[in-house]
PDB file of N, CA and C in Angstrom:
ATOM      1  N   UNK A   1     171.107-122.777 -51.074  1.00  0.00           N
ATOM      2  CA  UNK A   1     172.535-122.837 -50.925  1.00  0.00           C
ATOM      3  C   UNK A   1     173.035-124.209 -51.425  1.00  0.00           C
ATOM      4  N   UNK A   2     173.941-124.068 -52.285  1.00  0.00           N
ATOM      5  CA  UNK A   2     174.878-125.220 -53.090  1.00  0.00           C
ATOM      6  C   UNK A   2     175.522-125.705 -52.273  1.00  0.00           C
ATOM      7  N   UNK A   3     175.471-127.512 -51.935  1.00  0.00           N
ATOM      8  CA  UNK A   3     176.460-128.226 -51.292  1.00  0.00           C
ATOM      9  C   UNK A   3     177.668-127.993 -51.717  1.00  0.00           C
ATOM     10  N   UNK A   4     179.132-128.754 -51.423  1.00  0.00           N
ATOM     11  CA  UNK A   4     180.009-129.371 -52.873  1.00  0.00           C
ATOM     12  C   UNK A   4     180.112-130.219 -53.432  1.00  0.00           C
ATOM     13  N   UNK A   5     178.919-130.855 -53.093  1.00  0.00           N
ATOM     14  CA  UNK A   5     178.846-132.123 -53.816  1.00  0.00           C
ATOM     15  C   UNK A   5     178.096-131.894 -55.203  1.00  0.00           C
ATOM     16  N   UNK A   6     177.505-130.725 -54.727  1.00  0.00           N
ATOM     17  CA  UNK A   6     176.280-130.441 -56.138  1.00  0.00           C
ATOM     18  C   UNK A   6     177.315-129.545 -57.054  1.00  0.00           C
ATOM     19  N   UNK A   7     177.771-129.111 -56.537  1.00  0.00           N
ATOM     20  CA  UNK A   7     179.168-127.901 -57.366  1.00  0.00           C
ATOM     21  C   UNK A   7     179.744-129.057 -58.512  1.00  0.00           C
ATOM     22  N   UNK A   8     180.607-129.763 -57.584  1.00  0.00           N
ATOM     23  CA  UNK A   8     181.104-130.571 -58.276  1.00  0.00           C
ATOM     24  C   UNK A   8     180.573-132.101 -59.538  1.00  0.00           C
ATOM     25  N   UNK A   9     180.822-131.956 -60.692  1.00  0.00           N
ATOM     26  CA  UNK A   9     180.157-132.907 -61.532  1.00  0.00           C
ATOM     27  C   UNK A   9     180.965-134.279 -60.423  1.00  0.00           C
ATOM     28  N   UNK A  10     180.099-135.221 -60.338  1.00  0.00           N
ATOM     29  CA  UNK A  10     180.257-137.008 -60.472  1.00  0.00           C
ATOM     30  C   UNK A  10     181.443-137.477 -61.364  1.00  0.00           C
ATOM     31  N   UNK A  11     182.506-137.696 -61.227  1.00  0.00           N
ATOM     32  CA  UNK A  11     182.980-138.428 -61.973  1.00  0.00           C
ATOM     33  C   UNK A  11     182.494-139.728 -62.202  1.00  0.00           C
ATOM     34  N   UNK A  12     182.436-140.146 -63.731  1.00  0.00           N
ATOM     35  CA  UNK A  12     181.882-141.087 -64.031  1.00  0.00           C
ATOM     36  C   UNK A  12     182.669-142.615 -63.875  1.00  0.00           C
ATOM     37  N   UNK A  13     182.135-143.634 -63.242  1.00  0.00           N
ATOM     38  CA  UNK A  13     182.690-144.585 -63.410  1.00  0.00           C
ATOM     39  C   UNK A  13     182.484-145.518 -64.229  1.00  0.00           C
ATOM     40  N   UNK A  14     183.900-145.925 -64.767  1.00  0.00           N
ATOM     41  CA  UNK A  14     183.222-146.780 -66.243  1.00  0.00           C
ATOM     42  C   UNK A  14     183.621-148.359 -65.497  1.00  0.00           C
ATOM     43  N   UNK A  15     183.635-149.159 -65.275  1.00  0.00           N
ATOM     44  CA  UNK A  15     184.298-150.258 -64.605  1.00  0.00           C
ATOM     45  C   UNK A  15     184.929-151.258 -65.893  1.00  0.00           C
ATOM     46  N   UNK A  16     183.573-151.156 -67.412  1.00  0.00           N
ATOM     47  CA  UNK A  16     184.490-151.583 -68.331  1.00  0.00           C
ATOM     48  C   UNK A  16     185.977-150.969 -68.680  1.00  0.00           C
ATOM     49  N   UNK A  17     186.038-149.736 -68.729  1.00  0.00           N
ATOM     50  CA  UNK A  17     187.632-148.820 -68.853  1.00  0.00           C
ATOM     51  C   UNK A  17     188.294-149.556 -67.583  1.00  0.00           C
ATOM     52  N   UNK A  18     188.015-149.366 -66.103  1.00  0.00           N
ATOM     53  CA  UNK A  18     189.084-150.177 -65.452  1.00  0.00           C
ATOM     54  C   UNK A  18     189.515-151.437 -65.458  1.00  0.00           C
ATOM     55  N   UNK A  19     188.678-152.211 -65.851  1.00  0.00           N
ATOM     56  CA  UNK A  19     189.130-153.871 -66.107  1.00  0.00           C
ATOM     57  C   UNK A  19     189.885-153.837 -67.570  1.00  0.00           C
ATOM     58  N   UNK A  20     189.596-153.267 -68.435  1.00  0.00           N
ATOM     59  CA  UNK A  20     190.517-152.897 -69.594  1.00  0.00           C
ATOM     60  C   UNK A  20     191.837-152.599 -69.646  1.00  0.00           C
ATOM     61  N   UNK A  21     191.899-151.293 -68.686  1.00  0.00           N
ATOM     62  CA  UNK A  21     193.412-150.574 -67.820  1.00  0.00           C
ATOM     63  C   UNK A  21     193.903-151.299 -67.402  1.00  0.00           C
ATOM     64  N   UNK A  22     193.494-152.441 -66.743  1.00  0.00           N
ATOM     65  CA  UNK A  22     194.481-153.513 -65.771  1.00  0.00           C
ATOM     66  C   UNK A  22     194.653-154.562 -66.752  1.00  0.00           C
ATOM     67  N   UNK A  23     194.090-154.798 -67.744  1.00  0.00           N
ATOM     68  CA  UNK A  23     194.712-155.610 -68.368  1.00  0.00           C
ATOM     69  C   UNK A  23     195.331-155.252 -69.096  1.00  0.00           C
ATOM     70  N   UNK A  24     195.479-154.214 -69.559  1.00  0.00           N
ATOM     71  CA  UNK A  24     196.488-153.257 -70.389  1.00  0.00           C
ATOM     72  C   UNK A  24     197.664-153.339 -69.791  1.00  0.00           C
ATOM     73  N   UNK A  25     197.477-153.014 -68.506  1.00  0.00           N
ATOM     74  CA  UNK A  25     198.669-152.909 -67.526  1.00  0.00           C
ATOM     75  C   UNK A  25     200.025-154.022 -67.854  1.00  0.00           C
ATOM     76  N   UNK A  26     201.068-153.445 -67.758  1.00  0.00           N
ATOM     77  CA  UNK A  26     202.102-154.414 -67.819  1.00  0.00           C
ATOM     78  C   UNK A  26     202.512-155.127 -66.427  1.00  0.00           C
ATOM     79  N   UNK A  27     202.059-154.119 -65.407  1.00  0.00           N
ATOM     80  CA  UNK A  27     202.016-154.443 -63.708  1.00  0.00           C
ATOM     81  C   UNK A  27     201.283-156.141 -63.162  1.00  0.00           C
ATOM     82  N   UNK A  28     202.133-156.414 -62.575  1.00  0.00           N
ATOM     83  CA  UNK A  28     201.708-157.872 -62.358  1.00  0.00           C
ATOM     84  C   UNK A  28     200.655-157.389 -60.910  1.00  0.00           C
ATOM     85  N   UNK A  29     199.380-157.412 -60.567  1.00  0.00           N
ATOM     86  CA  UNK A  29     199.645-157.553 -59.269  1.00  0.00           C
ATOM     87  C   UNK A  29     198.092-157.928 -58.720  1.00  0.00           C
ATOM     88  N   UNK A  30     196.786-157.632 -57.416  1.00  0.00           N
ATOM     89  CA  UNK A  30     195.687-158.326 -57.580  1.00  0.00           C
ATOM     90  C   UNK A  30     194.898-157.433 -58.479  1.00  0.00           C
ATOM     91  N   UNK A  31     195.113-156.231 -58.450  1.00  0.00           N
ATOM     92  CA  UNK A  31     193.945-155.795 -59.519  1.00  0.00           C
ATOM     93  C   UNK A  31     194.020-156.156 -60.513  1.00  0.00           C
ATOM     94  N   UNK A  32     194.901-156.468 -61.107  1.00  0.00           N
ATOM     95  CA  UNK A  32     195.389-157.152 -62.452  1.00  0.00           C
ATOM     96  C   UNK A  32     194.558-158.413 -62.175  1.00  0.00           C
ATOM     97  N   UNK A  33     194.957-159.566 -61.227  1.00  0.00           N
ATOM     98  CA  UNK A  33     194.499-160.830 -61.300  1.00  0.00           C
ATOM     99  C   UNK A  33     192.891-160.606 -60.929  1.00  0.00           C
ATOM    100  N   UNK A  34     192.317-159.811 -60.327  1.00  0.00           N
ATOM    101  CA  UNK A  34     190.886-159.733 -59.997  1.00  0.00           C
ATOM    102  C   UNK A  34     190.257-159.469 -62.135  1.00  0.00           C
ATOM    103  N   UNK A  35     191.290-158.482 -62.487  1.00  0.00           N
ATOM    104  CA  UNK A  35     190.374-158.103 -63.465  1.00  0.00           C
ATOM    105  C   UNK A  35     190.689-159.173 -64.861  1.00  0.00           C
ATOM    106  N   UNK A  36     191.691-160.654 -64.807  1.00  0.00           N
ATOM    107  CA  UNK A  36     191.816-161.462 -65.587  1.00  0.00           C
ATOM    108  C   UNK A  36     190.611-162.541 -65.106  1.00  0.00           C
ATOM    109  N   UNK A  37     190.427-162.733 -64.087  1.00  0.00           N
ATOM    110  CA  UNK A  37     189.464-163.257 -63.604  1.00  0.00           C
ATOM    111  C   UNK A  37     187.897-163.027 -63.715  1.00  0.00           C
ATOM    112  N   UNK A  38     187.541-161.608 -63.874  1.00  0.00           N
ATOM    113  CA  UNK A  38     186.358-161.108 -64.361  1.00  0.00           C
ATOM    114  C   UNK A  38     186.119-161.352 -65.426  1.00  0.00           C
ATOM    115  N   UNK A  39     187.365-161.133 -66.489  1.00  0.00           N
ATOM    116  CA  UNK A  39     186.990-161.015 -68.216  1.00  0.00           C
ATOM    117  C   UNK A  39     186.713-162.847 -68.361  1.00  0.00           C
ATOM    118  N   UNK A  40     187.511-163.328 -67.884  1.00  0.00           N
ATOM    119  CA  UNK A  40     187.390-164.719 -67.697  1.00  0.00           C
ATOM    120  C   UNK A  40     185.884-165.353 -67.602  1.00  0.00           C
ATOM    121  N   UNK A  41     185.462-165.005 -66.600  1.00  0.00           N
ATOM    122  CA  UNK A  41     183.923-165.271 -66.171  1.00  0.00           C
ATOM    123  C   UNK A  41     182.899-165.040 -67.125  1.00  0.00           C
ATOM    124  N   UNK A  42     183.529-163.787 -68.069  1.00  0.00           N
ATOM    125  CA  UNK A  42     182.280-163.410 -69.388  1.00  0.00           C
ATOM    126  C   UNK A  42     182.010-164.452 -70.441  1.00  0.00           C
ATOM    127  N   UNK A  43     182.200-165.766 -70.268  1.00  0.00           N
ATOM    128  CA  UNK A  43     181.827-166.904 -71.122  1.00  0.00           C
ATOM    129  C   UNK A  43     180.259-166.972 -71.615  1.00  0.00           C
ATOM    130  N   UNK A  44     179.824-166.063 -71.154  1.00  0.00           N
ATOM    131  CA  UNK A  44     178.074-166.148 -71.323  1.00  0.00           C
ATOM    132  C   UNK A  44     177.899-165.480 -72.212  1.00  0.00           C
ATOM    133  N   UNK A  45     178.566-164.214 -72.658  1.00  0.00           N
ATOM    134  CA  UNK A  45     178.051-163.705 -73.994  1.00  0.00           C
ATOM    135  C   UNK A  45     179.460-164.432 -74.729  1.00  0.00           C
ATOM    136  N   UNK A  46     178.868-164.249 -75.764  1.00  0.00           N
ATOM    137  CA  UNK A  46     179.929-164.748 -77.245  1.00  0.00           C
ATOM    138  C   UNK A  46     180.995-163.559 -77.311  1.00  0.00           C
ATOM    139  N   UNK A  47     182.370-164.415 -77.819  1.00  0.00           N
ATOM    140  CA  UNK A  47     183.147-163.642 -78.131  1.00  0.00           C
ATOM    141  C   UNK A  47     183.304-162.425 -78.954  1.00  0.00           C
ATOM    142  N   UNK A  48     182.208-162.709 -79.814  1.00  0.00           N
ATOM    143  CA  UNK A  48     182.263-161.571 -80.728  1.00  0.00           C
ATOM    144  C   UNK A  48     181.244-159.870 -80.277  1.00  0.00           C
ATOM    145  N   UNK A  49     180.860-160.367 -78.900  1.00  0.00           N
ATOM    146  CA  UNK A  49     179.772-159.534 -78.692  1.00  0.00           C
ATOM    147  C   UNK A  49     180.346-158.646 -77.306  1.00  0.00           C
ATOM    148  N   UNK A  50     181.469-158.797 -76.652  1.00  0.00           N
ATOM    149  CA  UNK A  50     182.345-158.375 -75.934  1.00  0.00           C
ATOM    150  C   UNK A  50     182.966-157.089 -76.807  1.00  0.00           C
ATOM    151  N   UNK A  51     182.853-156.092 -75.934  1.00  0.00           N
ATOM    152  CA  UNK A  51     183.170-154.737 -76.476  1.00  0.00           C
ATOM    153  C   UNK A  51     184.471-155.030 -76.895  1.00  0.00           C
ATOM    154  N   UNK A  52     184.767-154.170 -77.932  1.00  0.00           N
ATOM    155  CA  UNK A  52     186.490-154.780 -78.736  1.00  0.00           C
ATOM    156  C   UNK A  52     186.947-154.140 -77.519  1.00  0.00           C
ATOM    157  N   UNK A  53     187.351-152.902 -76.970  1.00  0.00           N
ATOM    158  CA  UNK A  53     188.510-152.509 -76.471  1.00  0.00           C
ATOM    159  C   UNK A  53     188.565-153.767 -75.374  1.00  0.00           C
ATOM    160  N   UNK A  54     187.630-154.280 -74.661  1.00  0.00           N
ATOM    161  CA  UNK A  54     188.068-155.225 -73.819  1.00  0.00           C
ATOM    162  C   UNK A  54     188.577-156.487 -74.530  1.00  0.00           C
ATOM    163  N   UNK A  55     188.312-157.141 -75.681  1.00  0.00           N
ATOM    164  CA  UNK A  55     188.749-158.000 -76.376  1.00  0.00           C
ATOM    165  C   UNK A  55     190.385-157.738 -76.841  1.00  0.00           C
ATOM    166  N   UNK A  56     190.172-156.540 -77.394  1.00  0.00           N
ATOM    167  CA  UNK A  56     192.001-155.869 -77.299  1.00  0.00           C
ATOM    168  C   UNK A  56     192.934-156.368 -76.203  1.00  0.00           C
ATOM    169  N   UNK A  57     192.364-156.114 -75.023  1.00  0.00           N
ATOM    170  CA  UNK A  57     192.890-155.987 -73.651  1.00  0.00           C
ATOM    171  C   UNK A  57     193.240-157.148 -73.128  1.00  0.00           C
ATOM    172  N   UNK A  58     192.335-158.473 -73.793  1.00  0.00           N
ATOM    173  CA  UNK A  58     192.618-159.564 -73.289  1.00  0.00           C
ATOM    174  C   UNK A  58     193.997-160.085 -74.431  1.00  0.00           C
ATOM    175  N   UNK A  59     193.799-159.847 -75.178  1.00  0.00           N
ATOM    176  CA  UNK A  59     194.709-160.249 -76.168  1.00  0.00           C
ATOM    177  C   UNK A  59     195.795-160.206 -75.797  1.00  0.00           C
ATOM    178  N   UNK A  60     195.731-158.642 -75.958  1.00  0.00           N
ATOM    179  CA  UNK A  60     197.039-157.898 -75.265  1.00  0.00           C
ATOM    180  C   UNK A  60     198.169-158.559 -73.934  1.00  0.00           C
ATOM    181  N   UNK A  61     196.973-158.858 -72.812  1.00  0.00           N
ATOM    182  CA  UNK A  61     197.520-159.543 -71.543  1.00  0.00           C
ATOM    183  C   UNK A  61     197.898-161.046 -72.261  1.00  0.00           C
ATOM    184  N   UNK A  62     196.911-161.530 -72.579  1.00  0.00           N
ATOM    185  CA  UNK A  62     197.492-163.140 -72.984  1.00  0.00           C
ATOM    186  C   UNK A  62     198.891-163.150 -74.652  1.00  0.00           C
ATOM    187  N   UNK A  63     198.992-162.438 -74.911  1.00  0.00           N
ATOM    188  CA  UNK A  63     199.549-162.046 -75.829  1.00  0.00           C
ATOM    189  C   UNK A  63     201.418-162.055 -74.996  1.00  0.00           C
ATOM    190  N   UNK A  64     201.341-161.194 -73.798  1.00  0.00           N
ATOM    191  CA  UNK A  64     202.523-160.898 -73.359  1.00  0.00           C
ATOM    192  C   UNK A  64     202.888-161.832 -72.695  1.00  0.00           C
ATOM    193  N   UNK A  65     201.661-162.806 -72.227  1.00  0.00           N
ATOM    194  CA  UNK A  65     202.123-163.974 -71.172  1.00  0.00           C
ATOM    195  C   UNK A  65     202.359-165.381 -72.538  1.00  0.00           C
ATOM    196  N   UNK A  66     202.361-165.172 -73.389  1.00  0.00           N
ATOM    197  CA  UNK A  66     202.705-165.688 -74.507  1.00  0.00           C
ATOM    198  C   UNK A  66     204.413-165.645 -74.952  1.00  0.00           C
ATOM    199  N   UNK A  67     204.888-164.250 -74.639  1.00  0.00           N
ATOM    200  CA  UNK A  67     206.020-164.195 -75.299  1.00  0.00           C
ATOM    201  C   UNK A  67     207.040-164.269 -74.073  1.00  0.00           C
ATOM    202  N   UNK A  68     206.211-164.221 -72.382  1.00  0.00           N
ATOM    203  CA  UNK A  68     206.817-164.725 -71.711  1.00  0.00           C
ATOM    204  C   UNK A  68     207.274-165.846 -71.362  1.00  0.00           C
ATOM    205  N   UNK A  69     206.950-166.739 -72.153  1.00  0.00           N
ATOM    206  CA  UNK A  69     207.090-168.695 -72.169  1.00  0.00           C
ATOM    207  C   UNK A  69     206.301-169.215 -71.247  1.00  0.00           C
ATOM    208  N   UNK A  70     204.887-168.423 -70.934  1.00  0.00           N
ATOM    209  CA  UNK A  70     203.639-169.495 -70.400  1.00  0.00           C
ATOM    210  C   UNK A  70     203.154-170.110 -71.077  1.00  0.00           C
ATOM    211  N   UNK A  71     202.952-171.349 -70.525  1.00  0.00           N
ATOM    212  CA  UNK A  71     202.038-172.554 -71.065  1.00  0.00           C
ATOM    213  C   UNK A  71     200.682-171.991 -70.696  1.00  0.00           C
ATOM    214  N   UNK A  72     199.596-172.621 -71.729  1.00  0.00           N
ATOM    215  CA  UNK A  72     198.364-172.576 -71.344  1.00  0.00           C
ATOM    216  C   UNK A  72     197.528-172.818 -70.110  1.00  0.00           C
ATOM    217  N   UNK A  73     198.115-173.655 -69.367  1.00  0.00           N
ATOM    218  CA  UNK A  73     197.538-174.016 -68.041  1.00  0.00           C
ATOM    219  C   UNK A  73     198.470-173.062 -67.228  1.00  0.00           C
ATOM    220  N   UNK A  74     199.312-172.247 -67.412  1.00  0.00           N
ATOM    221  CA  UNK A  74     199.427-171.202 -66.471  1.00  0.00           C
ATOM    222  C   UNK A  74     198.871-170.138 -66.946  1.00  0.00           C
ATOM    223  N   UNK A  75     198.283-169.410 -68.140  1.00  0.00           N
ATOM    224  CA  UNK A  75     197.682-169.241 -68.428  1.00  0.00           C
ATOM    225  C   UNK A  75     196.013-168.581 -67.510  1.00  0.00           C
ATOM    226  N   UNK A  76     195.703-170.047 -67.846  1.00  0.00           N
ATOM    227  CA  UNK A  76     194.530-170.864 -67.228  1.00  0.00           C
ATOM    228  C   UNK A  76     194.136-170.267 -65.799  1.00  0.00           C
ATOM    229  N   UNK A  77     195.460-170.562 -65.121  1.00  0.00           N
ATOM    230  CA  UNK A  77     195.657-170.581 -63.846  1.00  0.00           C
ATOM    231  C   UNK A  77     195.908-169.064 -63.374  1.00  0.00           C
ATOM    232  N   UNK A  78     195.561-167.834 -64.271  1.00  0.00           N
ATOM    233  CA  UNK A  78     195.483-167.085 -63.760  1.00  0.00           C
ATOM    234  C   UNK A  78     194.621-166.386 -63.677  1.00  0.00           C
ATOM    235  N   UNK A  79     193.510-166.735 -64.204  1.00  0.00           N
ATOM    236  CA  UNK A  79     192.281-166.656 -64.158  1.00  0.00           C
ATOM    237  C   UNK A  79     191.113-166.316 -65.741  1.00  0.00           C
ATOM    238  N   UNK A  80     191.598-167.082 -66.224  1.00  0.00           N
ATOM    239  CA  UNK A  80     191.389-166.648 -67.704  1.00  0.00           C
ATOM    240  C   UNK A  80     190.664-168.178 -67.875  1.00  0.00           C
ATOM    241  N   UNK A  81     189.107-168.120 -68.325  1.00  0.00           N
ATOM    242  CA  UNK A  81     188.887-169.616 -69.380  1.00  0.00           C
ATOM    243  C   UNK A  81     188.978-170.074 -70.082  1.00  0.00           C
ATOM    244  N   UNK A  82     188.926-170.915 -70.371  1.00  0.00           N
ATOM    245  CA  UNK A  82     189.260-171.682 -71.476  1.00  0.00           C
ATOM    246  C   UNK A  82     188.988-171.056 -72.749  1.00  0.00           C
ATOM    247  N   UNK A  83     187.318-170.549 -72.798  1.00  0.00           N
ATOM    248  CA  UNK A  83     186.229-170.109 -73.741  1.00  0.00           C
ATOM    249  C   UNK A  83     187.540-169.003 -74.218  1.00  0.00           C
ATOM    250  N   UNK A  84     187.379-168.405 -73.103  1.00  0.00           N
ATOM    251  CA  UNK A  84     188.214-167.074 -73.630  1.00  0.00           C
ATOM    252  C   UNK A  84     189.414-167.155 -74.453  1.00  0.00           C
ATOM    253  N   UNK A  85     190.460-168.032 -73.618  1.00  0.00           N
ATOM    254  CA  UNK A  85     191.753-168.106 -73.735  1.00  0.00           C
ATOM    255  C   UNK A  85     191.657-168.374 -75.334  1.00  0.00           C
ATOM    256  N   UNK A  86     190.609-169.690 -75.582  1.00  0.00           N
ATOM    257  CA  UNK A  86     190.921-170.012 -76.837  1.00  0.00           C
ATOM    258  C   UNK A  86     190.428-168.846 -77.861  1.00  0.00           C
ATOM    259  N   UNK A  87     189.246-168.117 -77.476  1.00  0.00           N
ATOM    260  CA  UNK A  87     189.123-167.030 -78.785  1.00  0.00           C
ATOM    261  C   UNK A  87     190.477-165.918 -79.063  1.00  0.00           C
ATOM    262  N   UNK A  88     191.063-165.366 -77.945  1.00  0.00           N
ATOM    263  CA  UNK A  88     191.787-164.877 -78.033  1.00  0.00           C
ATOM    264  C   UNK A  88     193.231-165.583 -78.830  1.00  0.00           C
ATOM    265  N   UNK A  89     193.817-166.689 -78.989  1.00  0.00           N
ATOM    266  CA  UNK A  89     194.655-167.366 -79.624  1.00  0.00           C
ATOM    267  C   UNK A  89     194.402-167.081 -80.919  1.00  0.00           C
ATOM    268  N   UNK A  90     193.004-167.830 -81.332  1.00  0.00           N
ATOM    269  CA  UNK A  90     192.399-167.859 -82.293  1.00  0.00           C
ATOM    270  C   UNK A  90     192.428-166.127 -83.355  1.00  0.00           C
ATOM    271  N   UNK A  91     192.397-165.496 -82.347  1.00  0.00           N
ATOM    272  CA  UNK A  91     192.636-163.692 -82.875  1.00  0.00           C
ATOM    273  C   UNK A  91     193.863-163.907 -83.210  1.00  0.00           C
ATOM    274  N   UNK A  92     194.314-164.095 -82.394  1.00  0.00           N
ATOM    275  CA  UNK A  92     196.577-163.863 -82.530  1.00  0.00           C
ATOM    276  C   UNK A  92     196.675-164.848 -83.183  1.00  0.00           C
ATOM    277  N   UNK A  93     195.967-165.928 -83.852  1.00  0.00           N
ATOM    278  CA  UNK A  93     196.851-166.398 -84.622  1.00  0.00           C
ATOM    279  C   UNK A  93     197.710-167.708 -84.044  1.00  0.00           C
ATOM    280  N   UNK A  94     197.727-167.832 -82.964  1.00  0.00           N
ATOM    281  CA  UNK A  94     198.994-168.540 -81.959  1.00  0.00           C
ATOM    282  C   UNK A  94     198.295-169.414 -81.608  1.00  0.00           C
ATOM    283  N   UNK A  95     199.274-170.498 -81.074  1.00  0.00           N
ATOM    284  CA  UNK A  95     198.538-171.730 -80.423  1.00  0.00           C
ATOM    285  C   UNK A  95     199.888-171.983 -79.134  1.00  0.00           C
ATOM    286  N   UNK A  96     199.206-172.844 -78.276  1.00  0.00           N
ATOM    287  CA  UNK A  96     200.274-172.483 -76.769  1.00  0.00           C
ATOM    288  C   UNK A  96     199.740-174.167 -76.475  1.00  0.00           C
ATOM    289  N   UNK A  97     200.603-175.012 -76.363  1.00  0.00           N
ATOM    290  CA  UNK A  97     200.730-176.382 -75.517  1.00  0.00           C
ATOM    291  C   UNK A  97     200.256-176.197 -74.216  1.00  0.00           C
TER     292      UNK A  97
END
């Protein structure tokens, strides 16, 4: 006899797709700041070796806090490193005081 747990497939969890989604997100709020803070922390592999859609994603977020008139140290201060912050500029093109 079949549980429903066995009926039912696992949805799969991707955690790269959710830290992606929240930075996609235009929503200010902690999942957002938990998941600027994670991508942040990935200073250990090289920029170029970070799956693009998450590289997209960071862009994307630092991109909008760009055209919102943040400075880099707010930026900074939201949980994003340096390592990062600067590859991502470096993509866009942009430079931020």
């Amino acid at each position: 006899m079949k549980t429903q747990e066995q009926e039912a497939p696992a949805a799969a969890v991707d955690p790269m797709e959710d830290l992606c989604l929240a930075l996609f997100s235009t929503e200010e709020g902690a999942k957002k700041k938990a998941a600027r803070q994670t991508a942040g922390a990935m200073t250990q592999r090289p920029w170029p070796q970070l799956p693009s859609r998450l590289r997209s994603a960071i862009r994307s977020d630092i991109g909008r806090q760009l055209d919102s008139g943040k400075a880099r140290a707010q930026i900074l201060e939201v949980g994003y490193s340096a390592g990062v912050l600067n590859q991502a500029l470096r993509d866009l093109g942009r430079s931020v005081a």
